[in-house]
PDB file of N, CA and C in Angstrom:
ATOM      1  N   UNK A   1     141.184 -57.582  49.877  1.00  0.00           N
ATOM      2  CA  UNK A   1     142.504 -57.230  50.379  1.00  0.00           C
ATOM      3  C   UNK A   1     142.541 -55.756  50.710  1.00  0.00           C
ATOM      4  N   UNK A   2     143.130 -55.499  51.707  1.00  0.00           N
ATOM      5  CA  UNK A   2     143.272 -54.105  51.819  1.00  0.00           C
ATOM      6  C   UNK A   2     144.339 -53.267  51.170  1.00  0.00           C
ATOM      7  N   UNK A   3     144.207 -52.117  51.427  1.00  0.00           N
ATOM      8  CA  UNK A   3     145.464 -51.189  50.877  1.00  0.00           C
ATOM      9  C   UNK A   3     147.080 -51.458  51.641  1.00  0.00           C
ATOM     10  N   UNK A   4     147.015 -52.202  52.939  1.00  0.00           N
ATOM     11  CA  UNK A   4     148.394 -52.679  53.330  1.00  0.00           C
ATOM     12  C   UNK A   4     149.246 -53.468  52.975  1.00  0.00           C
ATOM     13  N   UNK A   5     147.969 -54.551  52.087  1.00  0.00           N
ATOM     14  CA  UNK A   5     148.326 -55.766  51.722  1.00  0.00           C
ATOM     15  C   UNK A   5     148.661 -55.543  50.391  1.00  0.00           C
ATOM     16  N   UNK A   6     148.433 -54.540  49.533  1.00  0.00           N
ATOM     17  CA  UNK A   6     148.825 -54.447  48.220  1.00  0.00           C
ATOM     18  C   UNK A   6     150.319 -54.372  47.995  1.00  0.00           C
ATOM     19  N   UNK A   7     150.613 -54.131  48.239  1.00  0.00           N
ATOM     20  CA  UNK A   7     152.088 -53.771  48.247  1.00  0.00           C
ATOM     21  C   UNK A   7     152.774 -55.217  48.042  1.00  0.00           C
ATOM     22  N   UNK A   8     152.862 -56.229  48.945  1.00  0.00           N
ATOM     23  CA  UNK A   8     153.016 -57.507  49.395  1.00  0.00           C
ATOM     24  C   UNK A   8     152.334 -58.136  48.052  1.00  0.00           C
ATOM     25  N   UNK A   9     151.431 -58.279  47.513  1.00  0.00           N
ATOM     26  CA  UNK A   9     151.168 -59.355  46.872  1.00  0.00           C
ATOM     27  C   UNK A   9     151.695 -58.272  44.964  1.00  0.00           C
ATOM     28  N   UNK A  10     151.725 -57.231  45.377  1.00  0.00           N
ATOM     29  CA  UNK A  10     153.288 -56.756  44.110  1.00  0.00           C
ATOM     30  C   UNK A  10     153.829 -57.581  44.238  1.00  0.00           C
ATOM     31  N   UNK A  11     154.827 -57.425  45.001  1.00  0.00           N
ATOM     32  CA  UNK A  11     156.000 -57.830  45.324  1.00  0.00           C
ATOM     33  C   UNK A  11     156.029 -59.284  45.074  1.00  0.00           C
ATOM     34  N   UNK A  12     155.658 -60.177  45.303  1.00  0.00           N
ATOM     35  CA  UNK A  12     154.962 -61.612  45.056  1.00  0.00           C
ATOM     36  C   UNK A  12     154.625 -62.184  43.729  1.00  0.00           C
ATOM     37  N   UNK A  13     154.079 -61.149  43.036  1.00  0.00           N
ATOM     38  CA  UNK A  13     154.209 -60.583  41.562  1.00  0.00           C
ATOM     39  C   UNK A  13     155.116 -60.892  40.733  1.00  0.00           C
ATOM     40  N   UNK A  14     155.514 -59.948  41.041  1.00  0.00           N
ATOM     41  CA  UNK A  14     157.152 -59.626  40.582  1.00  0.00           C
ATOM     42  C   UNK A  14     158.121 -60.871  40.567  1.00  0.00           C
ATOM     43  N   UNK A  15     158.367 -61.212  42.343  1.00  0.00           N
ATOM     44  CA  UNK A  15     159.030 -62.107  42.390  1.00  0.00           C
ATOM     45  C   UNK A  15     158.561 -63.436  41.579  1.00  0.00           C
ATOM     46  N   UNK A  16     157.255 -64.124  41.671  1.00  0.00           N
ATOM     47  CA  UNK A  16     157.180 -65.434  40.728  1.00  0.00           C
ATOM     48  C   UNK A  16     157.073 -65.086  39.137  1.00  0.00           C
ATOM     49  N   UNK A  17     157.382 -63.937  38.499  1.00  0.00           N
ATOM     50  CA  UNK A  17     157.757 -63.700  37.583  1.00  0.00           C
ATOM     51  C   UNK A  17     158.941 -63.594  36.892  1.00  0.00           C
ATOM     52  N   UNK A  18     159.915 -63.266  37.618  1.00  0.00           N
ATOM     53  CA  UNK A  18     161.405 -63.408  37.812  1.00  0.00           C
ATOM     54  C   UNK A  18     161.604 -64.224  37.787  1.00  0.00           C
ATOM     55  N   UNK A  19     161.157 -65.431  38.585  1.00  0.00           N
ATOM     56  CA  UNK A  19     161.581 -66.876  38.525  1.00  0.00           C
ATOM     57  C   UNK A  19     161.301 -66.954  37.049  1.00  0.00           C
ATOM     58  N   UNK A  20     160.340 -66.816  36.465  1.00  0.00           N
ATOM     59  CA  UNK A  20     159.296 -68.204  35.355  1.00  0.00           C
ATOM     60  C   UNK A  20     160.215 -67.721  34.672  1.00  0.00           C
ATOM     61  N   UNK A  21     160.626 -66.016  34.482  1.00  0.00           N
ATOM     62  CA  UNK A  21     161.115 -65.950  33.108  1.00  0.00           C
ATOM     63  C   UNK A  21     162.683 -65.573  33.365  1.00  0.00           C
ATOM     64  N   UNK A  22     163.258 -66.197  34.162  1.00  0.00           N
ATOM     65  CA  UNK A  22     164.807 -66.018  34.273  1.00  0.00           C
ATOM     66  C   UNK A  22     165.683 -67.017  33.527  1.00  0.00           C
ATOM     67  N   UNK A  23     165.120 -68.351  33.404  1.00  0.00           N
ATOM     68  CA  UNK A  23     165.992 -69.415  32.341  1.00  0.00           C
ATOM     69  C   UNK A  23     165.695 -69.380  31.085  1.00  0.00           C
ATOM     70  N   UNK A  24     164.527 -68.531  30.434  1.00  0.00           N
ATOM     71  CA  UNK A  24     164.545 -68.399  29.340  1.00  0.00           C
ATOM     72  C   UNK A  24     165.148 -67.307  28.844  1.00  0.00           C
ATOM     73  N   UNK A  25     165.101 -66.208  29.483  1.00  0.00           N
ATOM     74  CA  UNK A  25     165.972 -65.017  29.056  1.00  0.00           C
ATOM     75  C   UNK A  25     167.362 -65.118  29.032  1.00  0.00           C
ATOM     76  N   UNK A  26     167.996 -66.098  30.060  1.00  0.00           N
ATOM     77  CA  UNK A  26     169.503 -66.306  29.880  1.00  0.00           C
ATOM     78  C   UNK A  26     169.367 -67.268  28.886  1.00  0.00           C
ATOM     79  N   UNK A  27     168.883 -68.036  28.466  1.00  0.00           N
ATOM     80  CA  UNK A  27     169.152 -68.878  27.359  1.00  0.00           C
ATOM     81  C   UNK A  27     169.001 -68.136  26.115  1.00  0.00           C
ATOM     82  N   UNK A  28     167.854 -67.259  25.842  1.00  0.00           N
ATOM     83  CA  UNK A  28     167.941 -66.344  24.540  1.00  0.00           C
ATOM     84  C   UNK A  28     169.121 -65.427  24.825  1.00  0.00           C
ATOM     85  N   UNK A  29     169.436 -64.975  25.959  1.00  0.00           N
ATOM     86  CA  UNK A  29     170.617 -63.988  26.094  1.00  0.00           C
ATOM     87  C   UNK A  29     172.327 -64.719  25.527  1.00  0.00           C
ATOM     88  N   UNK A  30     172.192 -66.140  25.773  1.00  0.00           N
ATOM     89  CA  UNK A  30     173.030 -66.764  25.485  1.00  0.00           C
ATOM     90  C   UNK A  30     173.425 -67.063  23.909  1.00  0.00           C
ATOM     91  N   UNK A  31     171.727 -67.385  23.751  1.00  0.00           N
ATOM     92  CA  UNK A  31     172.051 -67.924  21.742  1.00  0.00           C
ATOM     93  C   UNK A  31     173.288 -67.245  20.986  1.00  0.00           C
ATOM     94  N   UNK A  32     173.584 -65.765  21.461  1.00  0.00           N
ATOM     95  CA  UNK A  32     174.149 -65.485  20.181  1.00  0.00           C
ATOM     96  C   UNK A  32     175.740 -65.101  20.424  1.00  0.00           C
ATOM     97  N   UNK A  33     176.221 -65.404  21.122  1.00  0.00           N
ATOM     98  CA  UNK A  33     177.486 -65.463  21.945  1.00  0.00           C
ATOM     99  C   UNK A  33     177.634 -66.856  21.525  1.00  0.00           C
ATOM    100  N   UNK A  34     177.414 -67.804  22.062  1.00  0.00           N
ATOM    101  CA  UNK A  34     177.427 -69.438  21.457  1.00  0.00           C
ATOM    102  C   UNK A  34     177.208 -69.279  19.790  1.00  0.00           C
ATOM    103  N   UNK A  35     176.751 -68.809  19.083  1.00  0.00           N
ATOM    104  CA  UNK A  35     176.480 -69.108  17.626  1.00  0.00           C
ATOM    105  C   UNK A  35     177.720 -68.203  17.366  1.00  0.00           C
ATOM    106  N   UNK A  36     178.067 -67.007  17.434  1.00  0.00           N
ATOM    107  CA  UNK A  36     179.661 -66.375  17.423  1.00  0.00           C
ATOM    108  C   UNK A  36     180.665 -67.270  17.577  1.00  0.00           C
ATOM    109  N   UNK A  37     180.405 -68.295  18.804  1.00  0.00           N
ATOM    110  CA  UNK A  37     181.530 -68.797  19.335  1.00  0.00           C
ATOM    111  C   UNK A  37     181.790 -70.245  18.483  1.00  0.00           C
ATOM    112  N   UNK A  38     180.826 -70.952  17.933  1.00  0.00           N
ATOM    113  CA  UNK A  38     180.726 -71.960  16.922  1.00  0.00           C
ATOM    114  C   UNK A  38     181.349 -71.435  15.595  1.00  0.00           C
ATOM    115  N   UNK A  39     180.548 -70.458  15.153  1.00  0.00           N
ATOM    116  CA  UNK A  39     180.729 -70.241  13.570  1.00  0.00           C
ATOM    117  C   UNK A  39     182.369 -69.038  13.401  1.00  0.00           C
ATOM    118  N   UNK A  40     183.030 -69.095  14.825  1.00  0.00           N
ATOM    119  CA  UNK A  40     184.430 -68.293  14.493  1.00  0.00           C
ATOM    120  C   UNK A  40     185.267 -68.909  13.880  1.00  0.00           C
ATOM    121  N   UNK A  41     185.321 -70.550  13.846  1.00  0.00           N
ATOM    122  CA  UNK A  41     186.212 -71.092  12.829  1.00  0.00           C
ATOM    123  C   UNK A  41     185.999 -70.738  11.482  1.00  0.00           C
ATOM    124  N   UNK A  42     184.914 -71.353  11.321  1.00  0.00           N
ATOM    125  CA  UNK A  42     184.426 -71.132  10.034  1.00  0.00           C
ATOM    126  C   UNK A  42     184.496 -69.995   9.144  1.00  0.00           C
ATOM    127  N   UNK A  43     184.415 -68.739  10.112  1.00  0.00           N
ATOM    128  CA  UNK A  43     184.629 -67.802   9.309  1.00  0.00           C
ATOM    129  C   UNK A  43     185.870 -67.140   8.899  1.00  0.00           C
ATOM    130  N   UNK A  44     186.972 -67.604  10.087  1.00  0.00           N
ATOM    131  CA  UNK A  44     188.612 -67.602   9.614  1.00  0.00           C
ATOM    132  C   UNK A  44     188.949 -66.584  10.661  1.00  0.00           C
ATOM    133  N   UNK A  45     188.086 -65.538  11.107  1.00  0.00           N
ATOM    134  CA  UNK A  45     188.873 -64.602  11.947  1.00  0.00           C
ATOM    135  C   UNK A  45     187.271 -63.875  13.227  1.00  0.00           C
ATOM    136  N   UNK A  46     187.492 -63.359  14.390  1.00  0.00           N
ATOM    137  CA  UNK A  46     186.492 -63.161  15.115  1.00  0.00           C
ATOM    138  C   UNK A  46     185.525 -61.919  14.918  1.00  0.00           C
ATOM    139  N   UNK A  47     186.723 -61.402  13.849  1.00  0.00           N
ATOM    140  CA  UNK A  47     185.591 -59.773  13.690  1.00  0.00           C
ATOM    141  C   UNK A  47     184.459 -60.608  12.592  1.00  0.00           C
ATOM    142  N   UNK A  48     184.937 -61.246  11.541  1.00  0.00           N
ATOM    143  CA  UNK A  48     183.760 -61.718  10.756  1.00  0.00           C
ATOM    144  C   UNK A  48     182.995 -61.897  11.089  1.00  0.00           C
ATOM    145  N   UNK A  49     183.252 -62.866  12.032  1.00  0.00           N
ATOM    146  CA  UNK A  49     182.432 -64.284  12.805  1.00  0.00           C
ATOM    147  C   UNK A  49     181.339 -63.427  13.316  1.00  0.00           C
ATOM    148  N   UNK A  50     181.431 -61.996  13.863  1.00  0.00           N
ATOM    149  CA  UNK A  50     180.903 -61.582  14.737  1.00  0.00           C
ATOM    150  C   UNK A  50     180.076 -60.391  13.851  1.00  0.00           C
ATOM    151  N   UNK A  51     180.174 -59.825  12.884  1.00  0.00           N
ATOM    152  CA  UNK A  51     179.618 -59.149  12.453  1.00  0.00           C
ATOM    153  C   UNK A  51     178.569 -59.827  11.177  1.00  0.00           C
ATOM    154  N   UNK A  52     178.959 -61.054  10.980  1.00  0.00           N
ATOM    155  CA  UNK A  52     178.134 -62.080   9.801  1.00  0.00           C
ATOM    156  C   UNK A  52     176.950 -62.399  10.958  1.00  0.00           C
ATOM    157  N   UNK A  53     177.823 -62.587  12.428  1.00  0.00           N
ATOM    158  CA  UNK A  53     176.344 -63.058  12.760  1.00  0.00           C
ATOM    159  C   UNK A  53     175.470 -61.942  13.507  1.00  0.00           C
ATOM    160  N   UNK A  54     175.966 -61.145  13.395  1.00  0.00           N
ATOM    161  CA  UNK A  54     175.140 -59.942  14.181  1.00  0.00           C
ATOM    162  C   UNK A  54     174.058 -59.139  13.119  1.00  0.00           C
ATOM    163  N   UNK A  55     174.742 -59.253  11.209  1.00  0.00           N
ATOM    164  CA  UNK A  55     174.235 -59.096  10.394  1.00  0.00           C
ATOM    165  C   UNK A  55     172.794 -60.277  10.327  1.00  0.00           C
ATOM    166  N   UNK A  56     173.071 -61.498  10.587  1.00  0.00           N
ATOM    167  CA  UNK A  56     171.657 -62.909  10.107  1.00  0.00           C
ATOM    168  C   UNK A  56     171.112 -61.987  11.122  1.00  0.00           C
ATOM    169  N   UNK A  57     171.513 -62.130  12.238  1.00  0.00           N
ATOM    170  CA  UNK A  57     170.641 -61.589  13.599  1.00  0.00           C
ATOM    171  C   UNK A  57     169.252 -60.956  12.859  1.00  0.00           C
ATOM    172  N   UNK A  58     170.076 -59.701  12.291  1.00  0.00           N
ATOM    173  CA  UNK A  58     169.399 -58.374  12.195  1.00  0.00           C
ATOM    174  C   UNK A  58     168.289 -58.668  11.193  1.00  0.00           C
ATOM    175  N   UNK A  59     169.200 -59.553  10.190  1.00  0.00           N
ATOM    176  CA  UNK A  59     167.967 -59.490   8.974  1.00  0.00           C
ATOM    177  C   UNK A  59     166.910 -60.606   9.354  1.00  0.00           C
ATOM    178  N   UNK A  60     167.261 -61.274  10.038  1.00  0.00           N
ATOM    179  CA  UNK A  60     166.116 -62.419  10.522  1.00  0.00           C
ATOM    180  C   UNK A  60     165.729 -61.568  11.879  1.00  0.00           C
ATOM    181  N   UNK A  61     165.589 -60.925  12.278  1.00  0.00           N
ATOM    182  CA  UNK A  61     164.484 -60.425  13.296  1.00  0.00           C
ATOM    183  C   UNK A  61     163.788 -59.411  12.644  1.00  0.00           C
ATOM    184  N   UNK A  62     164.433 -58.560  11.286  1.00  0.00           N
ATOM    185  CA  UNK A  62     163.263 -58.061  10.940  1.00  0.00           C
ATOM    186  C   UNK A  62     162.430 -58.706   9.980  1.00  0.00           C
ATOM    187  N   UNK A  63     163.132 -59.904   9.396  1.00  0.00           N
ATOM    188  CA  UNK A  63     162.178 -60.832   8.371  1.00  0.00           C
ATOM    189  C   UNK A  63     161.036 -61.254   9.438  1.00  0.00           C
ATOM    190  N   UNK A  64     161.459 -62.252  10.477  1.00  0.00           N
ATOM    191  CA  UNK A  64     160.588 -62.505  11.541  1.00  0.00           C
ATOM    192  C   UNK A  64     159.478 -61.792  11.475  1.00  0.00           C
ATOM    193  N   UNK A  65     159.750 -60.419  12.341  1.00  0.00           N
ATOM    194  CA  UNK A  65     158.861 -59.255  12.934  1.00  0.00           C
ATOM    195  C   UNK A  65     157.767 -58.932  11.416  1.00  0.00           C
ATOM    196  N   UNK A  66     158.197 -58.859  10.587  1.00  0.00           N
ATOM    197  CA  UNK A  66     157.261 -58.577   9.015  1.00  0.00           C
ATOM    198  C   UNK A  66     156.425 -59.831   8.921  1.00  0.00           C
ATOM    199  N   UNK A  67     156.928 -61.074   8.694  1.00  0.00           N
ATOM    200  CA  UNK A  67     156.181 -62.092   8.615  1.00  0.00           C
ATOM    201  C   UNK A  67     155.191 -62.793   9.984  1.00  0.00           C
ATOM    202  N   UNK A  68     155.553 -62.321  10.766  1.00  0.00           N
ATOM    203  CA  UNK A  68     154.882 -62.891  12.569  1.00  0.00           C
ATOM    204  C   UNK A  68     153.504 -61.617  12.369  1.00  0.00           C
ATOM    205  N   UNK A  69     153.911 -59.967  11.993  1.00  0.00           N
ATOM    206  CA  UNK A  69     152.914 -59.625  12.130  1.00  0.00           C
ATOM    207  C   UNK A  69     152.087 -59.166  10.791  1.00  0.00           C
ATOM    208  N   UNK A  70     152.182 -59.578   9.661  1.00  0.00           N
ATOM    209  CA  UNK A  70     151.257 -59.274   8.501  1.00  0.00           C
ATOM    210  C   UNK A  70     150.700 -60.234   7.895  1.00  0.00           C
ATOM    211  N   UNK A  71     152.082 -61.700   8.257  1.00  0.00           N
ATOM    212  CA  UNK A  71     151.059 -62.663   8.023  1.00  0.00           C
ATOM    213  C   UNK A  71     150.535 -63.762   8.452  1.00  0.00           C
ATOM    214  N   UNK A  72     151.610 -64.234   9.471  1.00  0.00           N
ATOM    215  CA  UNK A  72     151.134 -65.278  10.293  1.00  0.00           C
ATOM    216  C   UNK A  72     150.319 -64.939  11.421  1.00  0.00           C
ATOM    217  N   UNK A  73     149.700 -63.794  11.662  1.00  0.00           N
ATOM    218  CA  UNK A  73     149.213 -63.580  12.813  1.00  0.00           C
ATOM    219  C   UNK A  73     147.593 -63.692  12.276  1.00  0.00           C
ATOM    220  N   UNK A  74     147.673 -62.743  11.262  1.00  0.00           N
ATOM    221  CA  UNK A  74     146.099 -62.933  10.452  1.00  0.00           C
ATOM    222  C   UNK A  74     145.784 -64.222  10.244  1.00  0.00           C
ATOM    223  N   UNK A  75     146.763 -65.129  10.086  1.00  0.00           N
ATOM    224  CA  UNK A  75     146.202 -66.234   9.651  1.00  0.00           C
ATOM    225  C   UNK A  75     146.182 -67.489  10.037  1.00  0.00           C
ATOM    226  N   UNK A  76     146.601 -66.942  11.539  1.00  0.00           N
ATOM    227  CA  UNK A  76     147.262 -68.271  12.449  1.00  0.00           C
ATOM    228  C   UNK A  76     146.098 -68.187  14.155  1.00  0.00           C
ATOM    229  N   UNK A  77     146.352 -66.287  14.051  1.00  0.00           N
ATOM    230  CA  UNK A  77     145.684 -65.976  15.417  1.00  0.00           C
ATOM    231  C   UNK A  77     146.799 -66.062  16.413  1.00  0.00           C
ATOM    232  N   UNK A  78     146.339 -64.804  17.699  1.00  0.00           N
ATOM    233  CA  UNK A  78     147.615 -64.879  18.370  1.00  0.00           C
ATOM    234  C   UNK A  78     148.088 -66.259  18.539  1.00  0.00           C
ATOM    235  N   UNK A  79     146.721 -67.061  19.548  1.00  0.00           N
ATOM    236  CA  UNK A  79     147.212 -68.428  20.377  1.00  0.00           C
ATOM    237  C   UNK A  79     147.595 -69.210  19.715  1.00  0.00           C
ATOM    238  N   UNK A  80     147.578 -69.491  18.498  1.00  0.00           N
ATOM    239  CA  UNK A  80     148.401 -70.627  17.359  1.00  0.00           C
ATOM    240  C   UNK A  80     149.675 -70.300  16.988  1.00  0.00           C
ATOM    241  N   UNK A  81     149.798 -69.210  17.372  1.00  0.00           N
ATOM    242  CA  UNK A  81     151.164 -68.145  16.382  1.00  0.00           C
ATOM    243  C   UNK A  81     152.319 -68.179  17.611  1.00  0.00           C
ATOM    244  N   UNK A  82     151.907 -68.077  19.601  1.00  0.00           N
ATOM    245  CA  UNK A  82     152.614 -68.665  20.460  1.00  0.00           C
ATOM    246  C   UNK A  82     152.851 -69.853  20.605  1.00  0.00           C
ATOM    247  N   UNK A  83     151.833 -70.366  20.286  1.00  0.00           N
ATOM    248  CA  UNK A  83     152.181 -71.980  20.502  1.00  0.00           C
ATOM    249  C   UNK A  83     153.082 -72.475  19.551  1.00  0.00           C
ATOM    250  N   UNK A  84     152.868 -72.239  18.251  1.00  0.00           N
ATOM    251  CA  UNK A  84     154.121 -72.842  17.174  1.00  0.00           C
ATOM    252  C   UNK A  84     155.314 -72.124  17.642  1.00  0.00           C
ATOM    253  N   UNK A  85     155.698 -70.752  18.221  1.00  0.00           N
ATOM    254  CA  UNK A  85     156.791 -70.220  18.392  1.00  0.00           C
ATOM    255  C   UNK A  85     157.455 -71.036  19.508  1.00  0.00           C
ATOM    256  N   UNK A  86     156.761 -71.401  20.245  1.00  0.00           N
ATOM    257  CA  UNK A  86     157.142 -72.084  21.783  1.00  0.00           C
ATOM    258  C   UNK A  86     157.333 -73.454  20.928  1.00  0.00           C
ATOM    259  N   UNK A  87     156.660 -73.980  20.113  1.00  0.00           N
ATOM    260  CA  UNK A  87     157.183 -75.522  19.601  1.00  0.00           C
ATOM    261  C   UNK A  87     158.638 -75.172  18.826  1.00  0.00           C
ATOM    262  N   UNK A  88     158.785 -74.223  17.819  1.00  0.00           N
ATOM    263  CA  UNK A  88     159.947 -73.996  17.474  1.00  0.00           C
ATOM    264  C   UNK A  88     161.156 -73.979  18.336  1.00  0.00           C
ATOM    265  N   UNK A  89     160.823 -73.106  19.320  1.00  0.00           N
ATOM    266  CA  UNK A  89     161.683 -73.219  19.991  1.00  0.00           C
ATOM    267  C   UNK A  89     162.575 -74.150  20.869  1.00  0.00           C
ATOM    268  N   UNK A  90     161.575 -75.028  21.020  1.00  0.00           N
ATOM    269  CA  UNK A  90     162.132 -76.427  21.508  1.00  0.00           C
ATOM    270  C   UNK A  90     162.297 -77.564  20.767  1.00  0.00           C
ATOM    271  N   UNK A  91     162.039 -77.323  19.366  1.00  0.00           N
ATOM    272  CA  UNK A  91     163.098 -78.047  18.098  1.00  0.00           C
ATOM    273  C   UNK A  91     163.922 -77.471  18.212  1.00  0.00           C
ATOM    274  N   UNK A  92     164.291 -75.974  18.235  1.00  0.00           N
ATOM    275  CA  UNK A  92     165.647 -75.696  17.822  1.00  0.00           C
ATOM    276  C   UNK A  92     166.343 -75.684  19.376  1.00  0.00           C
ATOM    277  N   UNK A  93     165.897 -75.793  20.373  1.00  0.00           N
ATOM    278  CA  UNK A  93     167.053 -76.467  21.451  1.00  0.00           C
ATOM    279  C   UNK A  93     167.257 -77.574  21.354  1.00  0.00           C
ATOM    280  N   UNK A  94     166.878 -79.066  21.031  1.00  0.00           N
ATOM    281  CA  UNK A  94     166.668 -80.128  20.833  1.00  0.00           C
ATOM    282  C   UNK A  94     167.960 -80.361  19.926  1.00  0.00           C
ATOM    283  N   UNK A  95     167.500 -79.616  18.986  1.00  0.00           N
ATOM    284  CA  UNK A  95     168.749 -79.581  17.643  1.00  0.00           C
ATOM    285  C   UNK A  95     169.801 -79.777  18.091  1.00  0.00           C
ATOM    286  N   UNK A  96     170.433 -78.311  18.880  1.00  0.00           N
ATOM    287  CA  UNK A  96     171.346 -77.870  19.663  1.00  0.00           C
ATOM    288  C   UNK A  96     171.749 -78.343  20.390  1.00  0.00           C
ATOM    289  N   UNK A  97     171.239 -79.304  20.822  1.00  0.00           N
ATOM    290  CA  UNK A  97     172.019 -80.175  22.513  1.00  0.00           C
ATOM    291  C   UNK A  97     172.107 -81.338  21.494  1.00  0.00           C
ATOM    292  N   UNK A  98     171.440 -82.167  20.564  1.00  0.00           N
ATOM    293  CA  UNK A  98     172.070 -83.068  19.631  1.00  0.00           C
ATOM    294  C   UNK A  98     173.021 -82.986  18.666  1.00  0.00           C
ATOM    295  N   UNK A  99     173.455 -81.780  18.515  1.00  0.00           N
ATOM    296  CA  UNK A  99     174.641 -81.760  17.188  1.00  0.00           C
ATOM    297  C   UNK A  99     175.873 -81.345  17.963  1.00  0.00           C
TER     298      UNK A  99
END
């Protein structure tokens, strides 16, 4: 390819990347607006609702992030450690569209 053509197959890049990862990012962008919007009864008023879940958020992404990289990674390897995350993830949509 030449130097004219680089540019163009960026761009091409870019664009079928945008696609692949545009319905998954609005769907993780979504999770936690929907889990606010479920658990506001429950919690009696919207500031709770919203700071209980912004609190799980926090402590489960850094429980996550500690356990994904000290121990499941040593002992799983990256490609086992995506693949169960990608299976999780589609139990817990599965869940979600059944309850």
């Amino acid at each position: 390819m030449g130097g004219d053509t680089t540019w163009l197959l960026f761009l091409c890049q870019g664009l079928l990347t945008a696609c692949v990862l545009f319905v998954p990012a609005c769907s993780l962008g979504a999770a936690l607006p929907l889990g606010i919007a479920g658990w506001r009864s429950a919690a009696g008023s919207t500031g709770w609702a919203v700071g209980g879940m912004y609190a799980v958020n926090t402590l489960g992404a850094i429980a996550g992030s500690l356990l994904a990289g000290f121990v499941l990674l040593p002992l799983m390897g990256a490609t086992q450690l995506v693949v169960a995350g990608a299976a999780l993830g589609v139990v817990s949509a599965v869940a979600l569209l059944l309850s």
